[in-house]
Protein backbone atom coordinates (compact mmCIF):
# COMPACT_ATOMS: atom_id res chain seq x y z
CA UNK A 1 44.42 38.33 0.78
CA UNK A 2 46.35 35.29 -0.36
CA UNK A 3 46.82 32.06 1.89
CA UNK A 4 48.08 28.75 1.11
CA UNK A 5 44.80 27.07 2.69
CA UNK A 6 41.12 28.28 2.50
CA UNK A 7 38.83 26.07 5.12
CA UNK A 8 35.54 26.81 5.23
CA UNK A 9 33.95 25.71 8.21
CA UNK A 10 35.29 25.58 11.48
CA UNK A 11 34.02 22.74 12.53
CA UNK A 12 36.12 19.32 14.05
CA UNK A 13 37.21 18.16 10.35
CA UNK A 14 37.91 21.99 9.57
CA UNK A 15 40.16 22.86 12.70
CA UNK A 16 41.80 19.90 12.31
CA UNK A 17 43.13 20.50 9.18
CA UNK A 18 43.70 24.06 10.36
CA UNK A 19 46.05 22.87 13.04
CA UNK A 20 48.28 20.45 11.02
CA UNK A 21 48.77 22.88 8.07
CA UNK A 22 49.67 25.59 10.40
CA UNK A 23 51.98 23.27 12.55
CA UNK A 24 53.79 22.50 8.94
CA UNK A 25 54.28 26.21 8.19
CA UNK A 26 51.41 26.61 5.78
CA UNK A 27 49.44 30.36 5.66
CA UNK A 28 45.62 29.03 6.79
CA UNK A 29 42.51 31.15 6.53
CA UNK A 30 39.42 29.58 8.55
CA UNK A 31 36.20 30.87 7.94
CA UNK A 32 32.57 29.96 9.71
CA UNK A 33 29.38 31.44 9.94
CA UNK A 34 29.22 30.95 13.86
CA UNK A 35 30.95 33.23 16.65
CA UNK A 36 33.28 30.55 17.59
CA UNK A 37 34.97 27.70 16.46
CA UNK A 38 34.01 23.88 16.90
CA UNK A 39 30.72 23.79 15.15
CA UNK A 40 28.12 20.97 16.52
CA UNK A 41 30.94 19.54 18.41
CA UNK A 42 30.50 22.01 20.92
CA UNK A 43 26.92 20.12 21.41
CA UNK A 44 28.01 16.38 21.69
CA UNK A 45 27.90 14.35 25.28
CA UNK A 46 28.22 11.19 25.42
CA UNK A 47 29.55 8.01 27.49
CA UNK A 48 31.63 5.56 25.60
CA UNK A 49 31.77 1.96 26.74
CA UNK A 50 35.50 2.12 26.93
CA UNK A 51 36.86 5.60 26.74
CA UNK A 52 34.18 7.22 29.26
CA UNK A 53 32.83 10.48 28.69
CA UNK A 54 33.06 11.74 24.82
CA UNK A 55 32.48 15.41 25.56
CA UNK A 56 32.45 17.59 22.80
CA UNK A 57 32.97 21.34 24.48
CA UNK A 58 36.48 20.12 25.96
CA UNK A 59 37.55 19.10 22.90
CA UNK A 60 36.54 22.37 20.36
CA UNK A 61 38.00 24.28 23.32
CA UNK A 62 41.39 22.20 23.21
CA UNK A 63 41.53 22.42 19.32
CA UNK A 64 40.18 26.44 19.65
CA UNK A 65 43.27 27.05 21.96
CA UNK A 66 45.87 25.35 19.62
CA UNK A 67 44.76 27.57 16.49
CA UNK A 68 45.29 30.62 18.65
CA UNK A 69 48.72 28.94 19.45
CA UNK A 70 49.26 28.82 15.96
CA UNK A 71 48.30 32.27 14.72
CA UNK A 72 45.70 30.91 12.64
CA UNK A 73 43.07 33.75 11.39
CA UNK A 74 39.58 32.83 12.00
CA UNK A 75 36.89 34.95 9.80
CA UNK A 76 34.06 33.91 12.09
CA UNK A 77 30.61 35.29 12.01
CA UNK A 78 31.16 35.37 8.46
CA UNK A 79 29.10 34.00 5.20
CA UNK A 80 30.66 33.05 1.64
CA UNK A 81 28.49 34.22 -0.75
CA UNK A 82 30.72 33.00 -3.68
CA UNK A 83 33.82 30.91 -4.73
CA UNK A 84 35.54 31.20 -8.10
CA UNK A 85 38.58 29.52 -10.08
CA UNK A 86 41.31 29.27 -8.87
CA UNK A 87 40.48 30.00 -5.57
CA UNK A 88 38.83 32.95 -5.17
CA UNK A 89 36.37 33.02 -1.66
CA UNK A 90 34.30 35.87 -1.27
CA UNK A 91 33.31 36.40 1.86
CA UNK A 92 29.81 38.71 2.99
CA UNK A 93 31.65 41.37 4.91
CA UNK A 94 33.55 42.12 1.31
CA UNK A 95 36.27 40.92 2.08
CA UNK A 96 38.29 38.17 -1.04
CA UNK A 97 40.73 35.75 0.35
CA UNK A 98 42.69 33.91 -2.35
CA UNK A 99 44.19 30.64 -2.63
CA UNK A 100 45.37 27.89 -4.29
CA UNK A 101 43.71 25.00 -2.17
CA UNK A 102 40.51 25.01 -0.54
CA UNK A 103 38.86 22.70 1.71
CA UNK A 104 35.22 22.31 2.30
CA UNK A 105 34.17 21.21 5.27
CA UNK A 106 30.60 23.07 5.99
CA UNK A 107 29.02 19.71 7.69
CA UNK A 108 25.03 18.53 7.67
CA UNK A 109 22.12 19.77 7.64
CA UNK A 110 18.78 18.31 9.55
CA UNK A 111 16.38 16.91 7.48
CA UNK A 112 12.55 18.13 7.81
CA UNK A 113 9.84 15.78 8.39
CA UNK A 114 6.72 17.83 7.80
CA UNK A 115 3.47 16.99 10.04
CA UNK A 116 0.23 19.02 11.02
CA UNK A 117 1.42 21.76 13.32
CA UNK A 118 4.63 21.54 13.00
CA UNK A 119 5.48 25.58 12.57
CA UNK A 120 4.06 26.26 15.52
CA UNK A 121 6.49 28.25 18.13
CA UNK A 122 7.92 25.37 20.54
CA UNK A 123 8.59 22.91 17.39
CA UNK A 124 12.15 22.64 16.43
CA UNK A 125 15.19 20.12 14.77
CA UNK A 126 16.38 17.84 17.51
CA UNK A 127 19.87 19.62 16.56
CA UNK A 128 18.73 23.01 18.13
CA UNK A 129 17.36 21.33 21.16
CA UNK A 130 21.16 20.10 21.18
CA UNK A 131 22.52 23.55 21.00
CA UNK A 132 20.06 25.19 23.44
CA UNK A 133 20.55 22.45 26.22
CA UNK A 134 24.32 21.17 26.11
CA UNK A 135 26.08 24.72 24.27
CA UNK A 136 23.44 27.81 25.61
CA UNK A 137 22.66 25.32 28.81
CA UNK A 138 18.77 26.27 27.89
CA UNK A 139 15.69 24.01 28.52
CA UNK A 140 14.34 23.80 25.38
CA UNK A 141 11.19 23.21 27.06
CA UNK A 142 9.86 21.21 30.59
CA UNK A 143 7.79 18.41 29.05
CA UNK A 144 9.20 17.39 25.78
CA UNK A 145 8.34 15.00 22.77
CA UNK A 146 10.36 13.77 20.28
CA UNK A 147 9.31 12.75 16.91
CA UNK A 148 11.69 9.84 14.80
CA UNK A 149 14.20 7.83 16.56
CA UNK A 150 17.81 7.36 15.35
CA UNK A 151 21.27 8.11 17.05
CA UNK A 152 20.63 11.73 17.05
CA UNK A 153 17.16 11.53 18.39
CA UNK A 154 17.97 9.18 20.90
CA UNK A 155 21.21 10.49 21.98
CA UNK A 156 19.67 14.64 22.49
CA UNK A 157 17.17 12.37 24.58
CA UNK A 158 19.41 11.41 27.00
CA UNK A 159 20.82 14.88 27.24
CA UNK A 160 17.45 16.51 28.13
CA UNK A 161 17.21 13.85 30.56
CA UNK A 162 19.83 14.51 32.13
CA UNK A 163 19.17 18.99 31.77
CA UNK A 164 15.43 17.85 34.12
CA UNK A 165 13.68 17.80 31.10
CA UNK A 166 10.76 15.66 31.43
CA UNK A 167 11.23 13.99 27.91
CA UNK A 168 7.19 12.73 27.53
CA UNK A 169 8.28 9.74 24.71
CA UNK A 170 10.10 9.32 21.81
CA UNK A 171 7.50 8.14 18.63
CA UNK A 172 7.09 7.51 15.27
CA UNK A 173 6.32 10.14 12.88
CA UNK A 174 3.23 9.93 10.98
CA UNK A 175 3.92 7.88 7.30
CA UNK A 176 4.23 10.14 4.76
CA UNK A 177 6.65 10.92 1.39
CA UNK A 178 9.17 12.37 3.57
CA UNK A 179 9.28 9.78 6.72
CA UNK A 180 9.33 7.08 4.49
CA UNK A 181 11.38 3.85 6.98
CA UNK A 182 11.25 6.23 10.29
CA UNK A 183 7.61 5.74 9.98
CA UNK A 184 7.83 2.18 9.72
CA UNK A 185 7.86 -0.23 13.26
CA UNK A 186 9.59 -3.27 11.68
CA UNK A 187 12.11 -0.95 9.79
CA UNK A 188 12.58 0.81 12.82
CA UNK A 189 13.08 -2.41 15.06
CA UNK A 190 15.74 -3.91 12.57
CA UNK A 191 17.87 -0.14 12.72
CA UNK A 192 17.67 -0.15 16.86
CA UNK A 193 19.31 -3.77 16.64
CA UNK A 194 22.27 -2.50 15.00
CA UNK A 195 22.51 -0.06 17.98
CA UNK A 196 22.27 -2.76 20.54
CA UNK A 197 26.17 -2.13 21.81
CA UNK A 198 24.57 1.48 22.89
CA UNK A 199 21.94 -0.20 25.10
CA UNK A 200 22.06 1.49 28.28
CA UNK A 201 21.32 -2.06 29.99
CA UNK A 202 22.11 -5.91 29.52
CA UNK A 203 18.90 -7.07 28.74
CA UNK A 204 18.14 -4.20 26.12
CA UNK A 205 21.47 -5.79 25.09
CA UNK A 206 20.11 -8.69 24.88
CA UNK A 207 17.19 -7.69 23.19
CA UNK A 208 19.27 -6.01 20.25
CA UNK A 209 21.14 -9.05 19.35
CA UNK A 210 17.99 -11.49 19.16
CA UNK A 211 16.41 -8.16 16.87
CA UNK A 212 18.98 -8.79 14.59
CA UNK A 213 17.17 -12.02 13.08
CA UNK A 214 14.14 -11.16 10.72
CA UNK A 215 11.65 -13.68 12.89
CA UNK A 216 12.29 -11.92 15.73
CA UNK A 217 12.15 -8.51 14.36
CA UNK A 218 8.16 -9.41 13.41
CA UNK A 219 7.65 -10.90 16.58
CA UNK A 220 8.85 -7.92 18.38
CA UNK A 221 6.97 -5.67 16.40
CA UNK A 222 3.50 -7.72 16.90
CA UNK A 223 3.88 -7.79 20.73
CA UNK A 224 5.82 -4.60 21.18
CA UNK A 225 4.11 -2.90 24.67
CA UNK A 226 1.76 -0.26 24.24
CA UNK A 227 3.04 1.83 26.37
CA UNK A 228 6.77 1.45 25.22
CA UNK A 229 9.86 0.28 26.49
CA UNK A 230 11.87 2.27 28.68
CA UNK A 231 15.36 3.60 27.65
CA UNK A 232 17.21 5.46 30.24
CA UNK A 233 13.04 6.02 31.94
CA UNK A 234 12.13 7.47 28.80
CA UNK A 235 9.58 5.42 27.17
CA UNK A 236 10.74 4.45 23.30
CA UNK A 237 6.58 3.71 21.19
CA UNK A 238 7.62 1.51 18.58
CA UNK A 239 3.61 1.10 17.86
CA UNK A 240 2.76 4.65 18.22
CA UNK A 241 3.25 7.79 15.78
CA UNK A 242 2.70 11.79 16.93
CA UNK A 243 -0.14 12.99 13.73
CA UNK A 244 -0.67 15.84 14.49
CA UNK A 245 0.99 18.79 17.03
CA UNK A 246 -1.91 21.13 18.68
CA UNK A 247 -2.08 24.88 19.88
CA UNK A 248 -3.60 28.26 19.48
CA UNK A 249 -0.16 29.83 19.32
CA UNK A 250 2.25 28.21 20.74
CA UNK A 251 2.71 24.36 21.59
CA UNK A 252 0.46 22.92 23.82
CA UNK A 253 -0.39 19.19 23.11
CA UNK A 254 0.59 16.32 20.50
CA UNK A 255 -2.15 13.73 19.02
CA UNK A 256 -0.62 10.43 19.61
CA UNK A 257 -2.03 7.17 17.29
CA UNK A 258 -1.64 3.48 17.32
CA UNK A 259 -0.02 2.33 13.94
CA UNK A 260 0.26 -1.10 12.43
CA UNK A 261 3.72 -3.15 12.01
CA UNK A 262 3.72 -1.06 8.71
CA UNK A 263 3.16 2.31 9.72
CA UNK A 264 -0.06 2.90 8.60
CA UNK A 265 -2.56 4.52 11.29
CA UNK A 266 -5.51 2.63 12.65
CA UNK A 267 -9.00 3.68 12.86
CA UNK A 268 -9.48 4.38 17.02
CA UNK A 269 -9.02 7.85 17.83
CA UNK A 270 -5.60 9.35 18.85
CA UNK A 271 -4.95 10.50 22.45
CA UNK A 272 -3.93 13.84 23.75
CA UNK A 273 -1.21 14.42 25.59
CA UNK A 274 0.08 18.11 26.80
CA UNK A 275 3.56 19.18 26.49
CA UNK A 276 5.17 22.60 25.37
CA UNK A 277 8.27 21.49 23.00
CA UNK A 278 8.52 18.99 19.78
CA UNK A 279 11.50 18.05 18.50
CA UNK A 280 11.71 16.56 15.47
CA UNK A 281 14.64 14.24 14.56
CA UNK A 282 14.53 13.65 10.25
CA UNK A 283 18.23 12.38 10.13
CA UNK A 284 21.26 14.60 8.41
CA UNK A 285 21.78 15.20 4.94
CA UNK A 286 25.29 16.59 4.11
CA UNK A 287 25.99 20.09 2.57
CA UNK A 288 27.16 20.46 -0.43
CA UNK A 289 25.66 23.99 -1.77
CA UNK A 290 29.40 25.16 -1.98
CA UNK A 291 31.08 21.73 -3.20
CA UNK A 292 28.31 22.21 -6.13
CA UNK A 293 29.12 25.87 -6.41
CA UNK A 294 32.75 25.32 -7.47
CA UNK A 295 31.65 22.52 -10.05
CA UNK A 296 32.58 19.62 -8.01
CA UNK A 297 30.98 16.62 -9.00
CA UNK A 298 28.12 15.09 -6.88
CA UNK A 299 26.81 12.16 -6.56
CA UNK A 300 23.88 10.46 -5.01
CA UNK A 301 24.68 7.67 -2.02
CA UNK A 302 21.54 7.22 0.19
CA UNK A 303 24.43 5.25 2.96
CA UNK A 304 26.04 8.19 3.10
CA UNK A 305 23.35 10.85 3.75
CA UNK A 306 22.33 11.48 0.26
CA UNK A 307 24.11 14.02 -2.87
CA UNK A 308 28.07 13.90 -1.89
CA UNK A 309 30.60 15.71 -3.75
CA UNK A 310 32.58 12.64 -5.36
CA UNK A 311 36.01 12.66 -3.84
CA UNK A 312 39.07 9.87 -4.00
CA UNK A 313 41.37 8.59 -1.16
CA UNK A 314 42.83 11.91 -0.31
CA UNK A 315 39.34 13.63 0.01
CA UNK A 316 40.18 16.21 -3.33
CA UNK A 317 36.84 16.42 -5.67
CA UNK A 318 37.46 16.29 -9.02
CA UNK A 319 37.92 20.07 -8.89
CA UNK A 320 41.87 19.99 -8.62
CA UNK A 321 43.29 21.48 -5.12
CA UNK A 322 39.66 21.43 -3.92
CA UNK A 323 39.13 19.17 -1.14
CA UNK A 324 35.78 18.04 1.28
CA UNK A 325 36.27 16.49 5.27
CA UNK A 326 33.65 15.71 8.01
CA UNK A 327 30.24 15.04 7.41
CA UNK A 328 30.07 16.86 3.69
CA UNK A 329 31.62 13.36 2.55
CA UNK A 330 29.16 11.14 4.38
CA UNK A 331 27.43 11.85 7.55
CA UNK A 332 30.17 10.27 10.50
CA UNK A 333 30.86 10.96 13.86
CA UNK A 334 33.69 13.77 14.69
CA UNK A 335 36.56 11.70 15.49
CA UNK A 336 36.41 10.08 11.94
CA UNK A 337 35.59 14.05 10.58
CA UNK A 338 38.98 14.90 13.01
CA UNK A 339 41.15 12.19 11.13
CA UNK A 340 39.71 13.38 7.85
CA UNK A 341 40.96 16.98 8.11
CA UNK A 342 44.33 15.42 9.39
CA UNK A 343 44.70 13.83 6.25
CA UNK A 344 43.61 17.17 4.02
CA UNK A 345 46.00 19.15 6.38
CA UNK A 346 49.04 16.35 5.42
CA UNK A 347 47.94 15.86 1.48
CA UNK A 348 47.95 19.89 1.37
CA UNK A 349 51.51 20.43 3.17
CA UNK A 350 53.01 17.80 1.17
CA UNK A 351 51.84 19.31 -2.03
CA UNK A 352 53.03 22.82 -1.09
CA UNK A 353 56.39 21.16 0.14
CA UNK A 354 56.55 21.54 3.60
CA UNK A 355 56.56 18.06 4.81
CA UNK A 356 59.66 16.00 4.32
CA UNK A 357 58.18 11.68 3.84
CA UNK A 358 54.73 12.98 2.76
CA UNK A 359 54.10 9.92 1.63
CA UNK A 360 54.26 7.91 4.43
CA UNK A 361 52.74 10.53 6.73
CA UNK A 362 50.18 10.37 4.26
CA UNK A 363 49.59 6.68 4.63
CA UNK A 364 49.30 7.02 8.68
CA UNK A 365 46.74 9.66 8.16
CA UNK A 366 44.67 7.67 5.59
CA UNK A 367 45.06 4.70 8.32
CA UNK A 368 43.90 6.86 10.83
CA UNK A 369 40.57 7.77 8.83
CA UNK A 370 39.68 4.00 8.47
CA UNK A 371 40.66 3.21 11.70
CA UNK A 372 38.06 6.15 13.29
CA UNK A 373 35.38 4.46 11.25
CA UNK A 374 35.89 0.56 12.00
CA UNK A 375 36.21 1.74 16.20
CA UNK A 376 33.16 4.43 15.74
CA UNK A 377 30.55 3.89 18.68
CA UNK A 378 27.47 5.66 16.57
CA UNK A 379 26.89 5.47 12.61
CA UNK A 380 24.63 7.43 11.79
CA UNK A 381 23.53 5.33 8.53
CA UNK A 382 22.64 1.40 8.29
CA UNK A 383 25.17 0.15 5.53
CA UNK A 384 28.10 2.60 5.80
CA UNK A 385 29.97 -0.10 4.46
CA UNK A 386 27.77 -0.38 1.03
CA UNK A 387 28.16 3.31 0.70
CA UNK A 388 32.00 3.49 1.01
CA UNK A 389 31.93 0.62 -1.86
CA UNK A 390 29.83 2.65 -3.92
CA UNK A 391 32.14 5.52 -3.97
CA UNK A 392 34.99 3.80 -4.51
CA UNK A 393 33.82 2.21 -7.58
CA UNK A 394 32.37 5.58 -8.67
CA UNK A 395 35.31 7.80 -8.05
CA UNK A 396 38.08 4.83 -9.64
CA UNK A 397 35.07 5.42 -12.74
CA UNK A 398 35.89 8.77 -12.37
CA UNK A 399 39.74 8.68 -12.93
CA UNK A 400 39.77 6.33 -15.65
């Protein structure tokens, strides 16, 4: 079937582009491997300092309802198993839908931090505690631990909080070739300073600015409590690393040992301490099996998350009429991934002649993108800046 858009992924970059190209006349296909629309936007809760409540469900069920408006046709539940010049997306049901632009917008993926136990049944991705607490409105478990602390980790804490999970600690996981700086206190301490406008109090406030200077990021280290400090009640071990995870079948306890300001574990035996759920929070990479599979360029940028399909202003790779939004350019929040599918959705239309200024309306939208990422409460990467430099010079080598 032909279209004048292929998306694949339904997620907030992917509906978003959805919605403009449709409201512009275009023929849009939307395809994602989950039964509804909204992806891991249907997950997100949280409070913004100025704009309240950022929750995620209202929105993908706002954006769900204007596609319907719109007649869009959603292939949901479905896989693509292929995609071939010029465009050709073959979906797993059979069915071919054909096109002459395509955008990718398939998201992250968790990354894995491997530790002793960590297959056991009760051990998952901080993403899918996400999913089973805020989208299925399932306990992932009653006494929780959570290994690695970053946004994610720390933000999914708060939500199991707030479910009446007891959430046992948040820790360090043990130092190894994939942990690498989550593994490390004084890393660790340096990255929650950068966070300090998400303190949920003015003296952790407080405490994030004064991290910000290397003296006191040592000092803090060397005297950090042993028991942790408390973030929303939910004790934060800077000092303190989960080694191993413990069970006959299922989970039962977690090994908990002392680390220096380095990571590296001491000699005194770890401590026991029973739960029945681990989640482990390894950051995101983003995905870009399909990007790769249509011989778009990647490129490695470890601000960004990692291998990126290289893209220019207007998000197209340097496959022609094949674009990339959301988090498969860079790991960012939704509302920048929102303003990024805007963009594709305008760039598209204009192409295919259905906007009259393109241009300009092109220059809102690409205003729009930076401004979502200047405002942006959470970054999920330290030196998003560095990694938007690096592209630019890479993709302006690109044209030349």
């Amino acid at each position: 079937m032909k279209y004048d858009l292929i998306i694949i992924g339904a997620g907030p970059a992917g509906m978003s582009a959805a919605i403009i190209a449709a409201s512009h006349g275009a023929r849009v296909a939307l395809v994602d491997e989950n039964p509804v629309p909204g992806g891991k936007l249907r997950g997100q809760v949280y409070k913004e300092t100025k704009a309240g409540w950022w929750i995620g469900e209202k929105v993908a069920r706002n954006m769900e309802n204007k596609l319907k408006q719109l007649d869009v046709p959603c292939f949901l539940e479905c896989e693509v198993w292929g995609i071939y010049p010029k465009w050709k997306v073959l979906l797993n049901n059979g069915e071919q839908l054909e096109s002459d632009f395509v955008l990718i917008a398939t998201g992250a993926a968790e990354k894995a931090i491997p530790i002793p136990g960590w297959t056991k049944p009760g051990v998952m991705a901080i993403g899918a505690a996400q999913v089973l607490t805020n989208i299925q409105r399932v306990k992932p478990g009653n006494r929780v631990a959570i290994i690695g602390i970053d946004v994610l980790s720390l933000t999914i804490a708060y939500d199991l909080k707030m479910a009446g999970v007891d959430v046992v600690g948040i820790y360090l996981p043990p130092l190894n070739s994939f942990s690498l700086d989550k593994s490390n206190p004084l890393k660790m301490i340096a990255y929650l300073s950068s966070l300090s406008h998400l303190a949920p109090n003015p003296i952790l406030k407080l405490l994030g600015k004064l991290g910000r200077k290397e003296s006191m990021q040592k000092f803090g280290v060397n005297y950090y409590p042993p028991f942790g400090m408390k973030v929303w009640g939910i004790p934060l071990h800077l000092r303190k690393a989960i080694v191993k995870i413990i069970g006959n079948e299922i989970v039962e306890e977690i090994e908990v040992a002392a680390v220096s300001r380095s990571g590296r574990l001491g000699k005194k035996k770890g401590k026991r301490i029973p739960v029945d759920c681990v989640c482990i929070s390894g950051g995101l990479h983003p995905l870009i099996e399909l990007a790769s599979a249509a011989g778009c360029e990647c490129v490695f940028i470890e601000e960004l998350g990692g291998h990126i399909p290289l893209y220019n202003d207007k998000l197209e790779t340097t496959q022609s009429n094949v674009f990339v939004a959301g988090s498969s350019t860079g790991v960012e929040g939704a509302k920048v991934a929102i303003a990024q599918g805007e963009l594709v959705g305008t760039v598209i239309c204009n192409r295919l002649g259905l906007v009259e200024n393109g241009p300009e309306f092109i220059k809102i939208a690409k205003e729009k993108v930076n401004s979502e990422r200047e405002n942006a409460v959470i970054k999920f990467h330290p030196g998003l800046e560095n990694g938007w430099t690096k592209l630019e010079r890479l993709s302006w080598i690109s044209e030349q």
